[in-house]
Protein backbone atom coordinates (compact mmCIF):
# COMPACT_ATOMS: atom_id res chain seq x y z
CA UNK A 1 0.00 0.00 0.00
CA UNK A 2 2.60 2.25 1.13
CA UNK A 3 4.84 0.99 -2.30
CA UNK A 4 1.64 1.97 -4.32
CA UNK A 5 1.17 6.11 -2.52
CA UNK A 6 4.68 6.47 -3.07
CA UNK A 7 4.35 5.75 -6.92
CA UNK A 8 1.44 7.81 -7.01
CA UNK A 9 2.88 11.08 -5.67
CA UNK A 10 5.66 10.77 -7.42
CA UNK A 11 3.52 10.64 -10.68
CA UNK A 12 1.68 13.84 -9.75
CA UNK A 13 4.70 15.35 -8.77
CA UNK A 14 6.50 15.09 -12.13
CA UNK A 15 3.12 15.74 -14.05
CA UNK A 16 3.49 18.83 -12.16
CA UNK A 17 7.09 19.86 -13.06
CA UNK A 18 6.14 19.22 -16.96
CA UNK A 19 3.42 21.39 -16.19
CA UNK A 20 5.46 24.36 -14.37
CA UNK A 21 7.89 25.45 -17.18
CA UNK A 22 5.45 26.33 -20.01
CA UNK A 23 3.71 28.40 -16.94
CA UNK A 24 6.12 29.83 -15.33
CA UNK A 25 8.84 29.82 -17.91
CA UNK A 26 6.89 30.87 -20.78
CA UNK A 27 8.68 32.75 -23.53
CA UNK A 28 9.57 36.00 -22.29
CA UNK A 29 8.29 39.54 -24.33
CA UNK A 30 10.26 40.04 -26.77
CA UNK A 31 12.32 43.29 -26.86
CA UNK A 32 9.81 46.59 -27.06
CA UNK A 33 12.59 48.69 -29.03
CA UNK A 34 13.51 45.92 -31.33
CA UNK A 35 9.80 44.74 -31.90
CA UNK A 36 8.73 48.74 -32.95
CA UNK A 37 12.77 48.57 -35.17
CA UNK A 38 10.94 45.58 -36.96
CA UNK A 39 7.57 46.88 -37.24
CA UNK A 40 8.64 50.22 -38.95
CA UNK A 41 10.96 47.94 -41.42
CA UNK A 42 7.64 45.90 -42.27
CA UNK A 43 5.07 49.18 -42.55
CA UNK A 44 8.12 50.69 -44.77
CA UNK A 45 8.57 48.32 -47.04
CA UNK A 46 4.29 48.09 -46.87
CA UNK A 47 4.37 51.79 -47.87
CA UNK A 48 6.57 51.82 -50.49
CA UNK A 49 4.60 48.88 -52.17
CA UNK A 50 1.18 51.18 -51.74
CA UNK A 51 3.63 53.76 -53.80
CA UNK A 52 4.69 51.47 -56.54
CA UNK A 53 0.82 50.60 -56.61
CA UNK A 54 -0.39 53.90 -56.72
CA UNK A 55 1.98 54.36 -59.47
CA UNK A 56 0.73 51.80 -61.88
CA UNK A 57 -2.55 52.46 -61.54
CA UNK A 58 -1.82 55.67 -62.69
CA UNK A 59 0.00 54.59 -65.55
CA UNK A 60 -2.57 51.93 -66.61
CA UNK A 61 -5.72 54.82 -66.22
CA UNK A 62 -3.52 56.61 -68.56
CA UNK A 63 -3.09 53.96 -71.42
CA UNK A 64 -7.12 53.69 -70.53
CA UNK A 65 -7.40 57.14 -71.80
CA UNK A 66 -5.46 56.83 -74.74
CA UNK A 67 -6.88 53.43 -75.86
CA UNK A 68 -10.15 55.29 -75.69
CA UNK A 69 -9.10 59.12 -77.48
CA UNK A 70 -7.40 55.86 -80.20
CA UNK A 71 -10.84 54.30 -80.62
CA UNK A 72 -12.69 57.38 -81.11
CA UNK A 73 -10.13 58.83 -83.20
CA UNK A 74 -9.72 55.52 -85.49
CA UNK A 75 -13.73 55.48 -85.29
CA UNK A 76 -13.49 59.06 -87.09
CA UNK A 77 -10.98 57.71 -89.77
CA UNK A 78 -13.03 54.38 -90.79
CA UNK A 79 -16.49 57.24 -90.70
CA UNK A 80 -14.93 59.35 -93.30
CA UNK A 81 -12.78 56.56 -94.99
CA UNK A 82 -16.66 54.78 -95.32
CA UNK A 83 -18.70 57.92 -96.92
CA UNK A 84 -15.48 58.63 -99.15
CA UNK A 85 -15.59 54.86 -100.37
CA UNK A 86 -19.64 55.42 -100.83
CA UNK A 87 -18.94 58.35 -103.35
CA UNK A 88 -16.15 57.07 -104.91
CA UNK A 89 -18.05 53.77 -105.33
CA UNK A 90 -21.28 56.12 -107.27
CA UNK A 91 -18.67 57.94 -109.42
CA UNK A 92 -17.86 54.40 -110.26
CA UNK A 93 -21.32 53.67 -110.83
CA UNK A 94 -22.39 56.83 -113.11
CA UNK A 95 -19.34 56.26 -115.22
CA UNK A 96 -20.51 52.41 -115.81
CA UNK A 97 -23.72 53.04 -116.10
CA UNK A 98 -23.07 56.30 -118.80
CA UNK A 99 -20.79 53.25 -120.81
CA UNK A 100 -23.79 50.74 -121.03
CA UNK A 101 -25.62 53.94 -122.00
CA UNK A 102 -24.15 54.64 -125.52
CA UNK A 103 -20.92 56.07 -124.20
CA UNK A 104 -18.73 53.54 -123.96
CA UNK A 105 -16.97 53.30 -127.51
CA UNK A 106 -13.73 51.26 -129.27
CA UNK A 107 -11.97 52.74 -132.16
CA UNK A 108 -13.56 50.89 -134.66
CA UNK A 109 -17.07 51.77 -133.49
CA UNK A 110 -15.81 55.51 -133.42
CA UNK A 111 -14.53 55.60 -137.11
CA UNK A 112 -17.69 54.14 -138.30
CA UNK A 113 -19.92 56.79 -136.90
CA UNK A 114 -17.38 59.42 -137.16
CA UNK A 115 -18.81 62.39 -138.98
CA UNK A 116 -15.63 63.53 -139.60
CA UNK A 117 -11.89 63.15 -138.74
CA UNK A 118 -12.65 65.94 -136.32
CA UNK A 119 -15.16 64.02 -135.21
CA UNK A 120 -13.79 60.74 -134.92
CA UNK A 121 -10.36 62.47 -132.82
CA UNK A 122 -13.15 63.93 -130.33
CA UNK A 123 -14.74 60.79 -130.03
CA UNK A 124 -11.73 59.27 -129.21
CA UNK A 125 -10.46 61.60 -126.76
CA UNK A 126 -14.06 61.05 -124.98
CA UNK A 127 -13.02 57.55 -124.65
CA UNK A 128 -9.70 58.23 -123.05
CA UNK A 129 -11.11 60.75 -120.59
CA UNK A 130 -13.92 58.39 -119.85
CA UNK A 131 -11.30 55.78 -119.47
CA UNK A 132 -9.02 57.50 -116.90
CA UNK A 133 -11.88 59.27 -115.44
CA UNK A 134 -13.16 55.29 -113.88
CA UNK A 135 -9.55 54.65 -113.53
CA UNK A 136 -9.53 57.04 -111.25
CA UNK A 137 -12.31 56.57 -109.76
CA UNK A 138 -11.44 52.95 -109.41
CA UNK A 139 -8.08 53.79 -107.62
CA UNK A 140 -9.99 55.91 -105.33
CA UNK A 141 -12.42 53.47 -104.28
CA UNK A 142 -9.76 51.30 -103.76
CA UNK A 143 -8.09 53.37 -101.52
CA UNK A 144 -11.03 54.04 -99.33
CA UNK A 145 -11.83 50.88 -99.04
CA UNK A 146 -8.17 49.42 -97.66
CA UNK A 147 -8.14 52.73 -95.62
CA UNK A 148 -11.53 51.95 -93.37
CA UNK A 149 -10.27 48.48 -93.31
CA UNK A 150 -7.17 49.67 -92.02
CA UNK A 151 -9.05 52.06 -89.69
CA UNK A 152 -11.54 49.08 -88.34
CA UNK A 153 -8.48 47.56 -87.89
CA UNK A 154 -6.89 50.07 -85.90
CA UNK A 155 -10.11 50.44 -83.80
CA UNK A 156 -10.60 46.88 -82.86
CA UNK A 157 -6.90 46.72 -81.82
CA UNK A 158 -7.31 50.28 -79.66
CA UNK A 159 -10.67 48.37 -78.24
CA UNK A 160 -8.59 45.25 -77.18
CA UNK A 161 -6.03 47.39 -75.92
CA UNK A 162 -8.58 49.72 -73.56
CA UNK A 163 -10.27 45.91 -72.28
CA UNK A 164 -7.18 45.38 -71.13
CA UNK A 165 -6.30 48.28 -69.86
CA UNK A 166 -9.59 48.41 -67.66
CA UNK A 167 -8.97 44.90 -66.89
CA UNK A 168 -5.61 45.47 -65.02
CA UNK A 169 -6.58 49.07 -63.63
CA UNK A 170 -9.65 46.90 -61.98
CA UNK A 171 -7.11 44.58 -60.53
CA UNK A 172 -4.23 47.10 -59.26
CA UNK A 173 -7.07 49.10 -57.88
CA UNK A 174 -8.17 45.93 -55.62
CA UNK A 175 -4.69 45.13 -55.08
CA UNK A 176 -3.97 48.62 -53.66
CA UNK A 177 -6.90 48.36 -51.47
CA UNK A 178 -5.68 45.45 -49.98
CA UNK A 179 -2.45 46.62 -49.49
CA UNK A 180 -3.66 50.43 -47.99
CA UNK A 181 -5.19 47.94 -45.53
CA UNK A 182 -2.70 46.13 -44.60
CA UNK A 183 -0.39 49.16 -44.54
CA UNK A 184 -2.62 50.92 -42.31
CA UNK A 185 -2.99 47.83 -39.90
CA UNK A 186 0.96 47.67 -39.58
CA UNK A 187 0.77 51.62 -38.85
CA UNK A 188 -1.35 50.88 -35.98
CA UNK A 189 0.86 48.16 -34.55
CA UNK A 190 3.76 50.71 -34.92
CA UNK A 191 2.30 53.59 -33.23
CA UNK A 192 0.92 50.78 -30.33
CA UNK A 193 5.09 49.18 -30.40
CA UNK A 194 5.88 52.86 -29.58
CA UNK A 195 3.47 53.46 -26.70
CA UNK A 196 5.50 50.35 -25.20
CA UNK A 197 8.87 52.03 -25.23
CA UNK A 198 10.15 53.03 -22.28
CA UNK A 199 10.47 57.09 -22.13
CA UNK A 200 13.66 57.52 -22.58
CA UNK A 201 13.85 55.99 -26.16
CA UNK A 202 10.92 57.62 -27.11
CA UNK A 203 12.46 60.80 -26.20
CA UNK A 204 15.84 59.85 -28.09
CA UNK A 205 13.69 58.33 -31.27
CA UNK A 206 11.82 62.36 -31.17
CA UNK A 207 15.46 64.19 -31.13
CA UNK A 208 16.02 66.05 -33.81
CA UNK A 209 19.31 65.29 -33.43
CA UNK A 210 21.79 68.34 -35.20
CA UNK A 211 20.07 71.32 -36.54
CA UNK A 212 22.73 73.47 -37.22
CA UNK A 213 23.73 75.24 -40.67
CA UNK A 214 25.56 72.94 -42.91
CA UNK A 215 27.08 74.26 -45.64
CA UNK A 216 25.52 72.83 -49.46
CA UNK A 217 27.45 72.85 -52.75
CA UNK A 218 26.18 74.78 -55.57
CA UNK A 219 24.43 73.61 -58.03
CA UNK A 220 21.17 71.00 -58.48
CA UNK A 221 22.75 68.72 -55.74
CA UNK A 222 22.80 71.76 -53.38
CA UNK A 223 19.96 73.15 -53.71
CA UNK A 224 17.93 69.91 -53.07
CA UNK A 225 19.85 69.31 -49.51
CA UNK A 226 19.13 72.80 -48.69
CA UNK A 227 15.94 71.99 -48.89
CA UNK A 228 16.09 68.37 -47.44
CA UNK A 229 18.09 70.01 -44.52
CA UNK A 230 15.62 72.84 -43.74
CA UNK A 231 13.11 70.06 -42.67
CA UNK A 232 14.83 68.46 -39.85
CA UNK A 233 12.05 68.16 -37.20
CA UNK A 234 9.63 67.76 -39.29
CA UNK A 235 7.12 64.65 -38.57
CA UNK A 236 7.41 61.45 -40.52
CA UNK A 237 4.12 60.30 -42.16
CA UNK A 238 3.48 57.30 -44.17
CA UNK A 239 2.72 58.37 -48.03
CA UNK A 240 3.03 62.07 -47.28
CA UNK A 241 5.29 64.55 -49.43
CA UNK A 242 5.09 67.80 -47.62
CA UNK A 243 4.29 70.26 -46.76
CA UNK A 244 5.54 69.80 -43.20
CA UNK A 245 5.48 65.55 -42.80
CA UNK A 246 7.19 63.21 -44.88
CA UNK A 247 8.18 59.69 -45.90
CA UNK A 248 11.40 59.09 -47.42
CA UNK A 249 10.83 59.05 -50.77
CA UNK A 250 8.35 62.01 -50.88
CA UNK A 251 10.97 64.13 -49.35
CA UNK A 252 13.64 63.86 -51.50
CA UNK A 253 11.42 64.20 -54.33
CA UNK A 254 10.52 67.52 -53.34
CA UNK A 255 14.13 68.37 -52.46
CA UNK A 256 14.79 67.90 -55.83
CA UNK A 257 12.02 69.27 -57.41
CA UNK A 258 12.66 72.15 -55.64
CA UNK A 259 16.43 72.20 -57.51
CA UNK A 260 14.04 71.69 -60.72
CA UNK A 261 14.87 68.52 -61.28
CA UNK A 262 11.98 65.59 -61.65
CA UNK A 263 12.82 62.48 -59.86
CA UNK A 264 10.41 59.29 -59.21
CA UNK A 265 7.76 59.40 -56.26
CA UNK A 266 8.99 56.13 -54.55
CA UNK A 267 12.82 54.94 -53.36
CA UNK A 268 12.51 51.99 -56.01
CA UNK A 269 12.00 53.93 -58.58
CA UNK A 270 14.60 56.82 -57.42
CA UNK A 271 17.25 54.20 -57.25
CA UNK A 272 16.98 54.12 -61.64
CA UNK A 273 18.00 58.07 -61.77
CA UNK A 274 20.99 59.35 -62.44
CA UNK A 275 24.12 57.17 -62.24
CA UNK A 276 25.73 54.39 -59.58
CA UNK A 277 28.49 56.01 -57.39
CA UNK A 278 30.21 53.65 -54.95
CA UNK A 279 30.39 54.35 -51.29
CA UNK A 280 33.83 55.57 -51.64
CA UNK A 281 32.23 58.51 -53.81
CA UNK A 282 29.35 59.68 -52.10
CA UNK A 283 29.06 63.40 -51.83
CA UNK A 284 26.25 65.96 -50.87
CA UNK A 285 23.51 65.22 -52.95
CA UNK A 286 23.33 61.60 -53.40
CA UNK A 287 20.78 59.45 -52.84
CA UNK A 288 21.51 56.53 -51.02
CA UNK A 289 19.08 53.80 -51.05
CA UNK A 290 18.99 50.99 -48.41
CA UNK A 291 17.40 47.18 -48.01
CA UNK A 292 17.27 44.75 -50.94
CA UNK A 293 13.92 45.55 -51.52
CA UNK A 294 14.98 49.44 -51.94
CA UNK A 295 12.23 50.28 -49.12
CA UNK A 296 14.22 53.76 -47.84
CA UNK A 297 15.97 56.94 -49.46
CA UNK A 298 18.63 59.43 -47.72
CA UNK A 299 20.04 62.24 -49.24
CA UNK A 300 23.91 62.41 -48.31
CA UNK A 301 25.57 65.79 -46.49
CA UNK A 302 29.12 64.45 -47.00
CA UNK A 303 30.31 61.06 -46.99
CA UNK A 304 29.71 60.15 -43.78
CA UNK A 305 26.01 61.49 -42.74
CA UNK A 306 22.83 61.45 -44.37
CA UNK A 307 19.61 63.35 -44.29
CA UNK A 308 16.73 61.38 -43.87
CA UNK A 309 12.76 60.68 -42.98
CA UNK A 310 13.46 57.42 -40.66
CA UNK A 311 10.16 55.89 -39.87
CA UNK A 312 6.79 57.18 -37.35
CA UNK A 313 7.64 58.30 -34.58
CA UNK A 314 10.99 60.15 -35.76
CA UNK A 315 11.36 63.66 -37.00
CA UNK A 316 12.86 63.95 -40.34
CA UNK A 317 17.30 64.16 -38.69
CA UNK A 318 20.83 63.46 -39.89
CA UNK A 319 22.41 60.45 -39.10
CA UNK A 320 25.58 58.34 -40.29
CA UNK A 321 24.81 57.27 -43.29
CA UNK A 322 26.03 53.34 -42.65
CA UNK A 323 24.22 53.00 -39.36
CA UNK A 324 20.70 53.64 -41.13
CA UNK A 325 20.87 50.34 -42.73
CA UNK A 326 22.38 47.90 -45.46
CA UNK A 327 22.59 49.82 -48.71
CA UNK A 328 21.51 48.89 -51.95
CA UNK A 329 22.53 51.34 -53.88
CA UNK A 330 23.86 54.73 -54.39
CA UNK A 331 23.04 57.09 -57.36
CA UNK A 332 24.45 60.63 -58.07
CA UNK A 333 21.42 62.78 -59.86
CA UNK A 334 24.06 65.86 -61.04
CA UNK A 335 27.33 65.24 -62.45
């Protein structure tokens, strides 16, 4: 008896310990500054892909609009190309019908009822202007005709075109919903991440950092940091391009704009400008674009800091340009 209480309890008591560590030992939270660090990577790279969206669905509205203004237009050409073939075809017509009717002659026919040799010349020059007149005529009709065929052609093609344009505008547009909502979901976890870190991070992620003059180069390159540098402090906001909150991409766009110089809206597309500069080259000016997936833009003061709008909850600061993260590439817009 005692043999079998003895077994028991020390059943229970090790179907207790296998019990204890995934209840008292659970997994512990997992870091608060480096779970916000990877939620603004994800709602980055989420933003830029809204951008790139955004972007095509532009471009595919627009090929919309011209497949349409190319069906109406080629819907003109066959209109007229039609009525021209319809009175080409009835000068075709009166001339045929005025040859069954007496006029049509050979030269044998003409010398017999020639009058004269007067006569008989004029009746032979009616033949040859009647002649070339349906010749003409003939070439004419011809021409019509291949031209509204060419024009149907043209029309059908600019209708296929314009399906299939609406088509894939229908599908980025649901696409783009999807991914506004997902980008705004990861927002919200970001913004609730930083709620969780402890106040003096937040207060060290909301420096400024340096905001004293810098000195800028002339030219295009200048200009744009100028501007880049004149909104430190500014708020970060996902999508936004000014006037006074920014993401990355949107604000060196407008830095460069503001030199007068056109660059793309996102920092995939910005990382095609210009040309590739190694590390070892950067200057003031360049952009410098970071991840594999080209998710983030800075605009380089010198060779060693960068200008940039980091992620929410950080105003728009300098900082070294190889501690924002692993860079993709590097591309000089001037010179």
């Amino acid at each position: 008896m005692l043999s079998r209480k003895l077994t028991r309890g020390v059943l229970v008591t090790a179907l207790l310990f296998s019990v204890l560590p995934a209840v008292s030992f659970a997994a512990q939270p997992a870091d608060p500054a480096r779970a916000y660090a990877d939620l603004t990577a994800q709602a980055t790279k989420l933003n830029e892909e809204v951008l790139r969206a955004q972007e095509d669905l532009v471009l595919r509205r627009a090929e919309l609009e011209r497949a349409t203004a190319d069906v109406a237009s080629a819907q003109q050409i066959e209109r007229q190309a039609k009525a021209d073939e319809d009175g080409f075809r009835g000068q075709v017509d009166l001339i045929t019908q005025a040859s069954f009717e007496g006029a049509r002659f050979n030269q044998l026919s003409a010398l017999l009822v020639a009058d004269s040799q007067q006569d008989f010349l004029n009746r032979l020059e009616m033949m040859r202007v009647l002649a070339a007149d349906k010749a003409d005529s003939l070439a004419r009709l011809s021409s019509a005709v291949e031209k509204a065929r060419q024009a149907h052609q043209v029309a059908e093609n600019a209708r296929a075109r314009a399906a299939e344009a609406t088509s894939s505008a229908e599908r980025l547009k649901s696409d783009l919903d999807a991914r506004n909502r997902a980008l705004q979901g990861q927002i919200a976890e970001v913004r609730a991440a930083l709620t969780r870190l402890p106040a003096p991070v937040v207060t060290r992620l909301r420096d400024p950092g340096d905001r004293s003059a810098i000195s800028v180069p002339a030219g295009t390159a200048g200009v744009a940091l100028a501007f880049a540098l004149a909104r430190r402090g500014d708020d970060y906001q996902y999508g936004a391009a000014g006037p006074d909150r920014w993401d990355c991409a949107g604000l060196t766009m407008k830095a460069y704009a503001a030199a007068g110089f056109t660059i793309p809206r996102t920092s995939g597309g910005q990382a095609g400008v210009g040309r590739a500069v190694s590390r070892s080259e950067v200057r003031a000016g360049d952009l410098i674009i970071y991840y594999a997936s080209r998710s983030h833009v800075a605009m380089a003061v010198d060779n060693a800091r960068a200008v940039h709008a980091s992620t929410e909850g950080q105003p728009v600061k300098i900082a070294p340009i190889d501690a924002i993260g692993p860079i993709a590439v590097i591309r000089r817009i001037e010179g």
